[in-house]
N, C-alpha and C. Protein backbone atom coordinates (compact mmCIF):
# COMPACT_ATOMS: atom_id res chain seq x y z
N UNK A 1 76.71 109.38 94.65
CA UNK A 1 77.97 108.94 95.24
C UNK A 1 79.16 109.55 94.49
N UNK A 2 79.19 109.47 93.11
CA UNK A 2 80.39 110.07 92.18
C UNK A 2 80.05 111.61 92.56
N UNK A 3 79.46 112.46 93.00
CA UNK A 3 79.66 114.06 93.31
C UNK A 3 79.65 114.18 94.75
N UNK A 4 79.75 112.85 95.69
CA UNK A 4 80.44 113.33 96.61
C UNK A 4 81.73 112.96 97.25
N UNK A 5 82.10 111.54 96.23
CA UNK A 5 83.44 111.10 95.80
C UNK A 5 84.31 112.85 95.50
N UNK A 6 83.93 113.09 94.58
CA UNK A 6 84.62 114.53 93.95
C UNK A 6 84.56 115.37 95.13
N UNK A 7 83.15 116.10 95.96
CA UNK A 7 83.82 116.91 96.88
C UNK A 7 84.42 116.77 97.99
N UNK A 8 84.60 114.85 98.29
CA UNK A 8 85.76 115.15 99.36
C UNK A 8 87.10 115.01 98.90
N UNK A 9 87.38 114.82 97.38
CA UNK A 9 88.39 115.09 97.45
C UNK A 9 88.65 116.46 97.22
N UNK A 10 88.10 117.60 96.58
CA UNK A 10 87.84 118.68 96.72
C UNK A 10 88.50 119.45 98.03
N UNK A 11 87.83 118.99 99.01
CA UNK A 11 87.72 119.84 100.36
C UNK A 11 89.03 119.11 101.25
N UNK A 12 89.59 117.95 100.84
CA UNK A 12 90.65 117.03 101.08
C UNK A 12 92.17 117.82 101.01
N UNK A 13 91.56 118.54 99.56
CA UNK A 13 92.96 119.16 98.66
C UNK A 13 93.40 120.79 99.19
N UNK A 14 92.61 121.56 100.27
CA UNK A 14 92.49 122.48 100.20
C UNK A 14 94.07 123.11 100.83
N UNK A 15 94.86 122.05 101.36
CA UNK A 15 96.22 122.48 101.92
C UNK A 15 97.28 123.24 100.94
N UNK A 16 96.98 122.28 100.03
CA UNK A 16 98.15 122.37 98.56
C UNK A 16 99.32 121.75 99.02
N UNK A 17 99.61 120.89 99.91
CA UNK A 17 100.92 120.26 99.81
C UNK A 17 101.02 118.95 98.83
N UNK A 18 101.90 118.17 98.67
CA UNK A 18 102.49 117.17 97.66
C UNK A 18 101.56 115.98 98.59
N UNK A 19 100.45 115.57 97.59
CA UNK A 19 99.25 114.53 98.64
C UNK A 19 98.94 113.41 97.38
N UNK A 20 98.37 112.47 97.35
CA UNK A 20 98.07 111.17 96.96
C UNK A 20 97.05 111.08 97.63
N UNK A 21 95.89 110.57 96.61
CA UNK A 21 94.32 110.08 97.05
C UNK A 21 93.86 109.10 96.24
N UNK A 22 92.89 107.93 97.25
CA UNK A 22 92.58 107.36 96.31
C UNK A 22 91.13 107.19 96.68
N UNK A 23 90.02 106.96 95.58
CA UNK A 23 88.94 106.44 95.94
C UNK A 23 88.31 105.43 95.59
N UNK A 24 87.32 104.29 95.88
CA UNK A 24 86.97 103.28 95.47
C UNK A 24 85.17 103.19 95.74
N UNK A 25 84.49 103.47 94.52
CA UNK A 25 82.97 103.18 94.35
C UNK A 25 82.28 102.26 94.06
N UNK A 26 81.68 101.37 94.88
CA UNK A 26 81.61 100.02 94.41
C UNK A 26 80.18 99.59 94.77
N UNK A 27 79.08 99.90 94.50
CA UNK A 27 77.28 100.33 95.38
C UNK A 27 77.21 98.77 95.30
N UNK A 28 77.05 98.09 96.68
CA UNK A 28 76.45 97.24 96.68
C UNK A 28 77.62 96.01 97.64
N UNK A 29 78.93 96.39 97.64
CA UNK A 29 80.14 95.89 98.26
C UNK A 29 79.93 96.31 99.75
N UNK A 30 80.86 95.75 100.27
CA UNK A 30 80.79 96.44 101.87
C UNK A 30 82.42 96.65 102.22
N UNK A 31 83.16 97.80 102.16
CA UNK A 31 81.80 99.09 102.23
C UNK A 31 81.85 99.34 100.43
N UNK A 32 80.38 100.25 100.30
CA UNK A 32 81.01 100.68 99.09
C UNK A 32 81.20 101.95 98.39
N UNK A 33 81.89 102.52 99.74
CA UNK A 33 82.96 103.48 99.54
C UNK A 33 84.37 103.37 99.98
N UNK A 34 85.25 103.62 99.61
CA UNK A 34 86.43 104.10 100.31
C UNK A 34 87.06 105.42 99.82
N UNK A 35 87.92 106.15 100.91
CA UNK A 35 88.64 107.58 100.13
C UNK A 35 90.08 107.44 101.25
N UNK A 36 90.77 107.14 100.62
CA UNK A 36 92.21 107.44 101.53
C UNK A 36 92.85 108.69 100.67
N UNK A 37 93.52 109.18 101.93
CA UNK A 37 94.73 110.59 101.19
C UNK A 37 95.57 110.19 101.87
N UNK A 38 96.61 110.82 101.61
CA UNK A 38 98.37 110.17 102.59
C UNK A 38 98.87 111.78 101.67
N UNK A 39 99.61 112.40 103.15
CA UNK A 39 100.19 113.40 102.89
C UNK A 39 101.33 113.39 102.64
N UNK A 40 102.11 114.29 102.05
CA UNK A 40 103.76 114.31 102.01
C UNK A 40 104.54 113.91 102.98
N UNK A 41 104.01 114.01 104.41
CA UNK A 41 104.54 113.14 105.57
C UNK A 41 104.81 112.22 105.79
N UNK A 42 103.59 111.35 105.64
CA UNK A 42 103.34 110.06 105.85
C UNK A 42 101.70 110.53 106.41
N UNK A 43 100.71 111.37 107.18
CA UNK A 43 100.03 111.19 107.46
C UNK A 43 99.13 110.57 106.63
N UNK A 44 98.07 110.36 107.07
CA UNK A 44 96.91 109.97 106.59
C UNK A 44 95.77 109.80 107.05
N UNK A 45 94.56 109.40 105.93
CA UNK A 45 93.02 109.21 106.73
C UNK A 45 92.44 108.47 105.66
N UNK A 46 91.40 107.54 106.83
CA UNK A 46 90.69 106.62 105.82
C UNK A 46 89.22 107.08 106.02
N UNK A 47 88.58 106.90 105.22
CA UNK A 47 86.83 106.85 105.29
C UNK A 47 85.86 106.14 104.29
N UNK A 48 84.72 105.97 104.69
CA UNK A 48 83.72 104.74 103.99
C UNK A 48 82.92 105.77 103.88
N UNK A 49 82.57 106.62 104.22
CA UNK A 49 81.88 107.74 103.49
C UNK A 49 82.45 109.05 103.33
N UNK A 50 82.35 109.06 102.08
CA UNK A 50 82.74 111.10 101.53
C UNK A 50 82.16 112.16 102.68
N UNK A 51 81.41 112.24 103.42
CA UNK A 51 80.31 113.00 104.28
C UNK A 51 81.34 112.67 105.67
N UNK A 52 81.95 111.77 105.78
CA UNK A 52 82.45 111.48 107.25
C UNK A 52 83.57 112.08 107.94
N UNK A 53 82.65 112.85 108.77
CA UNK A 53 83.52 114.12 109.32
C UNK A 53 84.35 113.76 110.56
N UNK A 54 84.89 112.71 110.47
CA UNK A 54 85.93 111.68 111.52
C UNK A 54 86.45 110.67 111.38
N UNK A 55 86.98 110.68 110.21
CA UNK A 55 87.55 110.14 109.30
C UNK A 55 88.81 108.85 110.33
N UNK A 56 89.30 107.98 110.21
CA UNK A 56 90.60 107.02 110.77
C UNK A 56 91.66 107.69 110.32
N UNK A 57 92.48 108.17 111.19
CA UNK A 57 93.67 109.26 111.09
C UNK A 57 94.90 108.05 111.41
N UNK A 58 95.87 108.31 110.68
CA UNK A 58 96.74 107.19 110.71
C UNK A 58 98.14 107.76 109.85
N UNK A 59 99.26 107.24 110.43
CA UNK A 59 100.69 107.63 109.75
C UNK A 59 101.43 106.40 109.07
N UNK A 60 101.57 106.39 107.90
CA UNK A 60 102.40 105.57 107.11
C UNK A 60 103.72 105.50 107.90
N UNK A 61 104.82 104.20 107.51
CA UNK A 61 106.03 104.91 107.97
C UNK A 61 106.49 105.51 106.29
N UNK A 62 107.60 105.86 106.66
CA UNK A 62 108.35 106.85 105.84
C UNK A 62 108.71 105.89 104.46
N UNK A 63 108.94 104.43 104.45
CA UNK A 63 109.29 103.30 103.58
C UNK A 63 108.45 103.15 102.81
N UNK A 64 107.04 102.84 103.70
CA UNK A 64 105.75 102.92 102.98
C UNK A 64 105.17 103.66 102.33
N UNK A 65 105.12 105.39 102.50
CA UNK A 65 104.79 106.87 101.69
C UNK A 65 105.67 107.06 100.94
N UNK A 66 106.94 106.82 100.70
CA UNK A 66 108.02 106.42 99.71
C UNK A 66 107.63 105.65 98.66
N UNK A 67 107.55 104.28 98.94
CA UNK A 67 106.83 103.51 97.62
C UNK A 67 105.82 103.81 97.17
N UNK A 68 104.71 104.28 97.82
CA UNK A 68 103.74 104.84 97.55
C UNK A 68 104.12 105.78 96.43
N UNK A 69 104.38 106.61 96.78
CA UNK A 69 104.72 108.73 96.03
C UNK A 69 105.59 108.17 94.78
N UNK A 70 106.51 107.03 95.20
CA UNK A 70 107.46 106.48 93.52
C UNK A 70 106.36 105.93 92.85
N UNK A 71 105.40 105.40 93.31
CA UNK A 71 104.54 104.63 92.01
C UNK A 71 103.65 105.54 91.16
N UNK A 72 103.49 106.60 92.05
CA UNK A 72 102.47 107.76 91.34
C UNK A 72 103.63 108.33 90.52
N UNK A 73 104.73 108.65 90.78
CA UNK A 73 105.81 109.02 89.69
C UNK A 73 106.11 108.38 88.79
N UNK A 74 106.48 107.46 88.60
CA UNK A 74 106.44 106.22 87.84
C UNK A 74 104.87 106.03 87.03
N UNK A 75 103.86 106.31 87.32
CA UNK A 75 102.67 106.82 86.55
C UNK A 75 102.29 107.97 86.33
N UNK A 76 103.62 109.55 86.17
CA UNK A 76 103.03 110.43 85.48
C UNK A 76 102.66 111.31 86.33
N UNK A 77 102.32 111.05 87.64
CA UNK A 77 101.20 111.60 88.41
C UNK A 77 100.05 111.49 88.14
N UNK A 78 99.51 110.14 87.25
CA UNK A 78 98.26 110.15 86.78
C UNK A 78 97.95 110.96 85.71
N UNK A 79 98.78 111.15 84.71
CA UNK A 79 98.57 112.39 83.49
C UNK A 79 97.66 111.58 82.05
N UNK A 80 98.56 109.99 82.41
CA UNK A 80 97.91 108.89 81.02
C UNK A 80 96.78 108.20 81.80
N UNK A 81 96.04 107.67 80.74
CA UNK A 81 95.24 106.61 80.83
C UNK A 81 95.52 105.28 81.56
N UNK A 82 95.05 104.92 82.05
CA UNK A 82 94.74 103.21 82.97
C UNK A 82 94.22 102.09 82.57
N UNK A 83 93.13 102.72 81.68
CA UNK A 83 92.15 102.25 82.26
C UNK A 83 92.52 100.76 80.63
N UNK A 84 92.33 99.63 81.13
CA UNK A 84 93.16 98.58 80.14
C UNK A 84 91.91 98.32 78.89
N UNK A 85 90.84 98.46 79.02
CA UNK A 85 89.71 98.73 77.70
C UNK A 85 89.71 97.19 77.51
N UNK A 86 89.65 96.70 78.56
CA UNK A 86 89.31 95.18 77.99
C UNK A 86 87.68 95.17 78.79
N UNK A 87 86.91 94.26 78.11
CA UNK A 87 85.37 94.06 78.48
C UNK A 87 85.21 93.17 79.55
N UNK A 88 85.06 94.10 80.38
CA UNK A 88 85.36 92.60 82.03
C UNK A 88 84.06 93.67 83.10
N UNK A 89 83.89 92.65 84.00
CA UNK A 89 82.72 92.89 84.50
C UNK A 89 83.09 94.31 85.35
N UNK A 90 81.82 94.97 86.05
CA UNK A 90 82.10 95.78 86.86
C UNK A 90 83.19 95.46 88.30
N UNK A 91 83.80 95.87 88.45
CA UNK A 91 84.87 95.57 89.69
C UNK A 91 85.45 96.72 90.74
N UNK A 92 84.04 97.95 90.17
CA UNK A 92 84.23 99.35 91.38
C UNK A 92 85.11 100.47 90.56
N UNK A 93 84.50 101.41 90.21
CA UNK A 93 85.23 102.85 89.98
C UNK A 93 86.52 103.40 91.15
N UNK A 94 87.68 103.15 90.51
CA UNK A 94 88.73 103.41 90.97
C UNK A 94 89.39 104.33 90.64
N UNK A 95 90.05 105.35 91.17
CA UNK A 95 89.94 106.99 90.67
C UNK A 95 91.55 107.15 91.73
N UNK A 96 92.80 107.59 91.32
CA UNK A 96 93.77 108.06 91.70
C UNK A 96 94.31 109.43 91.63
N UNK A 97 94.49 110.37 92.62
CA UNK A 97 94.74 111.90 92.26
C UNK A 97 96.14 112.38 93.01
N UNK A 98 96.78 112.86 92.05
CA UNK A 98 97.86 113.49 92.93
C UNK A 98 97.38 115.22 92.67
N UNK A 99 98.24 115.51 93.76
CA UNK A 99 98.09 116.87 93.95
C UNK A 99 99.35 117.47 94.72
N UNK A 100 100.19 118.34 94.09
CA UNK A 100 101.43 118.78 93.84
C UNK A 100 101.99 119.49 92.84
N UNK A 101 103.39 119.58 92.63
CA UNK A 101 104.27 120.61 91.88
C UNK A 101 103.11 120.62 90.11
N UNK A 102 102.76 121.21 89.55
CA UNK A 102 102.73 121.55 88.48
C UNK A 102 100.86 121.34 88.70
N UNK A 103 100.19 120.69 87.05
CA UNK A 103 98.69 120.58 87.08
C UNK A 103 98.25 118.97 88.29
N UNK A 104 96.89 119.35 88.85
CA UNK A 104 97.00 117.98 89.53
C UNK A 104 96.46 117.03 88.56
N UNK A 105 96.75 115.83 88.83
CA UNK A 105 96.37 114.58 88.09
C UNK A 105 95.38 113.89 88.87
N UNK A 106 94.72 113.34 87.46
CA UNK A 106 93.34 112.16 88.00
C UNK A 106 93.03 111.74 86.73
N UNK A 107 93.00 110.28 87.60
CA UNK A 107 91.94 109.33 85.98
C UNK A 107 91.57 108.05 87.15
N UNK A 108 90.38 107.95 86.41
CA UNK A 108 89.57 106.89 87.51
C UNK A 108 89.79 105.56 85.72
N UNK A 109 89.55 104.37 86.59
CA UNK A 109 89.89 103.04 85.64
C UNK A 109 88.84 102.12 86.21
N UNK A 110 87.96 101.16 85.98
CA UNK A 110 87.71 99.55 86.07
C UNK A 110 88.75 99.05 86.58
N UNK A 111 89.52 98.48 85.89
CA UNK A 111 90.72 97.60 85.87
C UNK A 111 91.95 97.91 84.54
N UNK A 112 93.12 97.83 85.35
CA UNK A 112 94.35 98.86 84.59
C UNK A 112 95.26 96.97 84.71
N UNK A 113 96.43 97.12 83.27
CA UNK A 113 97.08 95.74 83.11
C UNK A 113 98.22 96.62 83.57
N UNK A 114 98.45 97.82 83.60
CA UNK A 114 99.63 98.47 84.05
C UNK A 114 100.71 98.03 85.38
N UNK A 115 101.67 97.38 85.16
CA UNK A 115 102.30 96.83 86.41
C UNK A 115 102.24 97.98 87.53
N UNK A 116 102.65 99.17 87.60
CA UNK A 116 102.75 100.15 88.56
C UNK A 116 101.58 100.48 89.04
N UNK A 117 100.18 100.43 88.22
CA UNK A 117 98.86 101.22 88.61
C UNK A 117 98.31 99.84 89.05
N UNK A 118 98.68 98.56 89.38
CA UNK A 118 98.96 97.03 90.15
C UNK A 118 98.78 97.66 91.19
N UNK A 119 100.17 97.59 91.46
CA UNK A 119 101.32 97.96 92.70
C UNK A 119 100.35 98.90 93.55
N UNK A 120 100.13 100.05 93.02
CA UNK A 120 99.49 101.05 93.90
C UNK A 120 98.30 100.47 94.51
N UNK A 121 97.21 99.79 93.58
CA UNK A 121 95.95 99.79 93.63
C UNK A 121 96.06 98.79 94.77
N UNK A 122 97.35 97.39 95.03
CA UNK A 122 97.17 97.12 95.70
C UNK A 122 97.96 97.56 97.34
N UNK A 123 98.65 98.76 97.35
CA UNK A 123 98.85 99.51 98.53
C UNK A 123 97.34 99.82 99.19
N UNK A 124 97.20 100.46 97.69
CA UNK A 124 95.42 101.03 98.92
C UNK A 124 94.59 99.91 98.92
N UNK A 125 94.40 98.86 98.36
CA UNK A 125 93.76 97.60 99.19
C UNK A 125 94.21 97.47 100.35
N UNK A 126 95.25 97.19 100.45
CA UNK A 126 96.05 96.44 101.70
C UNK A 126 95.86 97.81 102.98
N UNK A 127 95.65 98.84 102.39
CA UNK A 127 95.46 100.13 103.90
C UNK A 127 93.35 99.64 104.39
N UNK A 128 93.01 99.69 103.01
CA UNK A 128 91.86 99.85 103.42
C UNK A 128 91.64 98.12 104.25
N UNK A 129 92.10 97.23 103.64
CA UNK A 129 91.91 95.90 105.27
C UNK A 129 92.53 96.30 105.68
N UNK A 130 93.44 97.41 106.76
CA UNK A 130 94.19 97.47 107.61
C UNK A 130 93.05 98.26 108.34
N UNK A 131 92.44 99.52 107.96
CA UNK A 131 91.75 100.17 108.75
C UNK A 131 90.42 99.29 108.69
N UNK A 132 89.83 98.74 108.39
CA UNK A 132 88.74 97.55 108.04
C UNK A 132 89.35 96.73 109.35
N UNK A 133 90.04 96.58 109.39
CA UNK A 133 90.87 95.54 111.19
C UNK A 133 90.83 96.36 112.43
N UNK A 134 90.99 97.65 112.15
CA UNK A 134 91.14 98.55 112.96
C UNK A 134 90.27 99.25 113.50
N UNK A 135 89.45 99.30 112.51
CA UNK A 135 87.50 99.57 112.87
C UNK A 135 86.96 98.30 113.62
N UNK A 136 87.17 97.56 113.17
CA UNK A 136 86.96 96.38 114.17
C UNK A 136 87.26 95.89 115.51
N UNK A 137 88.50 96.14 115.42
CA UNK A 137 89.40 95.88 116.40
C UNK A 137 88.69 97.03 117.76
N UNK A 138 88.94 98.34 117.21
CA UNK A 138 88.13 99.23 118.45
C UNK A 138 87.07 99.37 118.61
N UNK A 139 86.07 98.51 118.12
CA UNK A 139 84.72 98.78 118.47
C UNK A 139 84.53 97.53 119.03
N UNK A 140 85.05 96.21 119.02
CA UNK A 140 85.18 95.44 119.75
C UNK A 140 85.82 95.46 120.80
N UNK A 141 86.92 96.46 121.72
CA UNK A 141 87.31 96.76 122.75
C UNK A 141 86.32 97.79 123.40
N UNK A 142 85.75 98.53 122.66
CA UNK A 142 84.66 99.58 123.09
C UNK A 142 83.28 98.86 123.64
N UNK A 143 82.81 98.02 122.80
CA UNK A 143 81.78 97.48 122.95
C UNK A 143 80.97 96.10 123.22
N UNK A 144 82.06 95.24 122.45
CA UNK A 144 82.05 93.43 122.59
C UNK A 144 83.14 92.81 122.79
N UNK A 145 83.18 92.54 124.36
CA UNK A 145 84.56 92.55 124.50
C UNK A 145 85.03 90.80 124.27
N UNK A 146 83.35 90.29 124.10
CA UNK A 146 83.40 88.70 123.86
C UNK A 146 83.84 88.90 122.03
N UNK A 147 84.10 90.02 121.83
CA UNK A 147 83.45 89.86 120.21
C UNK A 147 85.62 90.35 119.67
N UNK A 148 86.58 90.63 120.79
CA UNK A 148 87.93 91.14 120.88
C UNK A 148 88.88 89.90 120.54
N UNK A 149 88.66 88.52 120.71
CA UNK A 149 89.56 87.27 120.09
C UNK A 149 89.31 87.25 118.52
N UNK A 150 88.29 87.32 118.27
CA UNK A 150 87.91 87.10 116.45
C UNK A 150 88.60 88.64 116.03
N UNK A 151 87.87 89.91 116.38
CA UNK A 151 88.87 90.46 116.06
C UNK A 151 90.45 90.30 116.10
N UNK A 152 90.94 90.02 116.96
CA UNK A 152 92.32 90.05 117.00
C UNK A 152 92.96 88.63 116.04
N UNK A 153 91.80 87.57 116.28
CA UNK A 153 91.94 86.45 115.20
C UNK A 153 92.03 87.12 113.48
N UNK A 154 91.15 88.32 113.03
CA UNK A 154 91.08 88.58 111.63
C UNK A 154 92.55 89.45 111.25
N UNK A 155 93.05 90.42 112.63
CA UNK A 155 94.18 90.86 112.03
C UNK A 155 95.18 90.17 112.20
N UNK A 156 95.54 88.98 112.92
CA UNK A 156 96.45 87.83 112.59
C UNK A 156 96.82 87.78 111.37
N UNK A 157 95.54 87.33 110.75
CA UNK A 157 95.32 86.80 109.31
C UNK A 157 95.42 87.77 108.54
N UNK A 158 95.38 89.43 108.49
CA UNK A 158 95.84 90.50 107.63
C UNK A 158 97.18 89.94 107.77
N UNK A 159 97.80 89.82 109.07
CA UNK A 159 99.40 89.99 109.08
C UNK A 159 100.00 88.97 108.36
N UNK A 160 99.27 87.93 108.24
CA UNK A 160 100.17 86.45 107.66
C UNK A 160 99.95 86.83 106.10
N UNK A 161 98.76 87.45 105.98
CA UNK A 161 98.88 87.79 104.33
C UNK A 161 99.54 88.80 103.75
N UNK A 162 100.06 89.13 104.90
CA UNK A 162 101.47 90.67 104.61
C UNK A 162 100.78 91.85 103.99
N UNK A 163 99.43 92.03 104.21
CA UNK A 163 98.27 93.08 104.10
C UNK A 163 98.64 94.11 105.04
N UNK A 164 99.14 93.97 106.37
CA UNK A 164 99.00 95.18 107.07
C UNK A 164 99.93 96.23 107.03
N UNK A 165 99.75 97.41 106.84
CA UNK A 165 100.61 98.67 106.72
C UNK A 165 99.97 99.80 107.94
N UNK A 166 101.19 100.55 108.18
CA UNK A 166 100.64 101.35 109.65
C UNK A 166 100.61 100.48 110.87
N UNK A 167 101.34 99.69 111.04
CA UNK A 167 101.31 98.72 112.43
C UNK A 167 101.53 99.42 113.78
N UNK A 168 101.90 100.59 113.56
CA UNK A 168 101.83 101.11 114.96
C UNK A 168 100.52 101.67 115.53
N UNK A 169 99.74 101.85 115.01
CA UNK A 169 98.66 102.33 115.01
C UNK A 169 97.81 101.31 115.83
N UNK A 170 98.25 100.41 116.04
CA UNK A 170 97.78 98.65 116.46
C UNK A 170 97.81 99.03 117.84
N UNK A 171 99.02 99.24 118.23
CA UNK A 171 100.07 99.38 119.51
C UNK A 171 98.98 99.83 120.81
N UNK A 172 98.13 101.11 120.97
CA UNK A 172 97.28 101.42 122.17
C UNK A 172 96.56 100.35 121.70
N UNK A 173 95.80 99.91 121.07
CA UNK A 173 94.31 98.76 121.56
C UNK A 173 94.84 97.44 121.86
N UNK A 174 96.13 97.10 121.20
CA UNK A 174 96.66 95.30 121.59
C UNK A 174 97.41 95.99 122.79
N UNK A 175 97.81 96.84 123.66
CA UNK A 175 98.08 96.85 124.68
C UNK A 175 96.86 97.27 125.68
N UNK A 176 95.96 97.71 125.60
CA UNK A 176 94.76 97.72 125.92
C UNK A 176 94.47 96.44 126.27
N UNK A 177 94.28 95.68 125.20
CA UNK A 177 93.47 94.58 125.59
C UNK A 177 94.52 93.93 126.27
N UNK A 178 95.97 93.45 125.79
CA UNK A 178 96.61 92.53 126.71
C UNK A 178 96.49 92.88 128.18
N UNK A 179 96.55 94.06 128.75
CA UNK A 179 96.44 94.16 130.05
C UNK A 179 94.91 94.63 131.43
N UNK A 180 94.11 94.10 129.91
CA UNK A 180 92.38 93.86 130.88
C UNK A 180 91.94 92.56 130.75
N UNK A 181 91.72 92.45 132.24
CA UNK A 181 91.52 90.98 132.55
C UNK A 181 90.13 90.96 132.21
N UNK A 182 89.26 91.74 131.70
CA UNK A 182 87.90 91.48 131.68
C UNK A 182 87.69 90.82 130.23
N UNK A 183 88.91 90.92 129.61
CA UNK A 183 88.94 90.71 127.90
C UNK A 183 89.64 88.78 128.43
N UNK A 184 89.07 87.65 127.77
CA UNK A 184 89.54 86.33 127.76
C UNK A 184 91.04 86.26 127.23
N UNK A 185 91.94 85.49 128.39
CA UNK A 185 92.69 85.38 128.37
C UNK A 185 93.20 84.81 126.79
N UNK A 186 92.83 84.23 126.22
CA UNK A 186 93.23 84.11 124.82
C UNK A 186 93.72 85.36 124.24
N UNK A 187 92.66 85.94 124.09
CA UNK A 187 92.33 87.28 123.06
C UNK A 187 93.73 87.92 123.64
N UNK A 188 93.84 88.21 125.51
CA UNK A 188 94.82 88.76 126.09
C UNK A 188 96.53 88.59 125.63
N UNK A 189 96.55 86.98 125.29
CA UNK A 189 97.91 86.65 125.16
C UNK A 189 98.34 86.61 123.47
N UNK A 190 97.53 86.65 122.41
CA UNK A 190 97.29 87.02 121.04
C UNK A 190 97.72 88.64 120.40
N UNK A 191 96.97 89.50 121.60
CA UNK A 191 97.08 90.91 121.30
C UNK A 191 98.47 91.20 121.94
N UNK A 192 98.94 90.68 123.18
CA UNK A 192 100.23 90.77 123.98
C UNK A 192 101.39 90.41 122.46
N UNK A 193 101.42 89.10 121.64
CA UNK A 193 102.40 88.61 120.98
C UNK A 193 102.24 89.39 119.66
N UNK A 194 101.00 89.84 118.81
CA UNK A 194 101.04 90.50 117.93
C UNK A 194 101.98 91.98 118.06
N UNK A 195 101.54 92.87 119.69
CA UNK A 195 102.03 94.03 120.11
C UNK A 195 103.36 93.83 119.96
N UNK A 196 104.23 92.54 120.34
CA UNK A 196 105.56 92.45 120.51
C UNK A 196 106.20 92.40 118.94
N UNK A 197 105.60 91.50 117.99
CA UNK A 197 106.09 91.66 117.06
C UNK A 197 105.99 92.72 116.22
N UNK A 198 105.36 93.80 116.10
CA UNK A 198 104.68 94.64 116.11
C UNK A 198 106.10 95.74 116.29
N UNK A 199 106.45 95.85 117.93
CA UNK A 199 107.12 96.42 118.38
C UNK A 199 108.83 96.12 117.49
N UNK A 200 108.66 94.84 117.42
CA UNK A 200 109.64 94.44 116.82
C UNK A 200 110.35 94.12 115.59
N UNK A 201 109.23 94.78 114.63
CA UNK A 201 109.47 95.10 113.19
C UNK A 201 109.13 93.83 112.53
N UNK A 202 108.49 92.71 113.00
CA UNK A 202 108.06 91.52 112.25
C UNK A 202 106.59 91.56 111.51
């Protein structure tokens, strides 16, 4: 898993523009992989496996890849250490890389007391339950459409925990579902009010 952690970020990096990656190894979690990159844009992509050649393609807004890109500045670009050397249980190989102006940076940590390498670690939590909702969310419109209220019930509950980032990305499947009657009217009028607030910057 750690040498194919490395070649997707490898084959990730091959643009050379100003990019941020993160990965998370954790054998035995679900999932227990993650690899997000977020480009100088705002684009981005999520995946649960290094090998996954279709990766969740997704755009930050501009507020969000902002705080993001300041916290990796504010850490150096990853040039120091993280990693806090206190004796605490395993909690997943966590590995941050920038790649940009000068040498690129990387240092993977356990667990860091660093307020900023916080902050970040919990940006890419909060993306990875966003696409974790979002994997859900469309394979339950694809496939269980009895199975589309609980989904839309779990990203409620991202949103009340102020977890979700990329909300537009929401926008085709909660309008999808609000306007198929084959999906239970619950699920219908849930995905309709999330879409609106959604739309509406709440």
């Amino acid at each position: 898993m750690k040498f194919l952690a490395l070649l997707w970020m490898a084959t990730t990096l091959l643009a050379g523009a100003d990019r941020l990656l993160f990965t998370k190894s954790f054998p035995g979690s679900q999932p227990s992989f993650v690899g997000i990159a977020i480009e100088q844009d705002g684009a981005a992509e999520y995946r649960e496996d290094p090998k996954d050649e279709n990766p969740v393609i997704f755009k930050l807004t501009e507020t969000e890849k902002a705080v993001m890109f300041e916290l990796a500045g504010k850490l150096d670009h990853f040039a120091k250490p993280l990693e806090s050397g206190l004796k605490l249980a395993n909690m997943g190989k966590k590995t941050f890389r920038w790649e940009g102006d000068g040498a690129p940076g990387e240092l993977s940590f356990n667990f860091s007391e660093a307020p900023d390498a916080r902050l970040l670690l919990d940006w890419f939590e909060n993306i990875a339950q966003t696409e974790r909702n979002f994997i859900e969310l469309e394979h339950a419109v694809r496939f269980d459409k009895l199975g589309v209220n609980l989904a839309v019930l779990h990203l409620e509950t991202t949103r009340d925990q102020k977890r979700l980032v990329a909300v537009e990305q929401f926008l085709p499947l909660l309008d999808k579902i609000a306007g198929n009657e084959n999906i239970m009217h619950m699920a219908r009028s849930r995905a309709a009010a999330l879409a609106e607030g959604f739309r509406a910057g709440k």
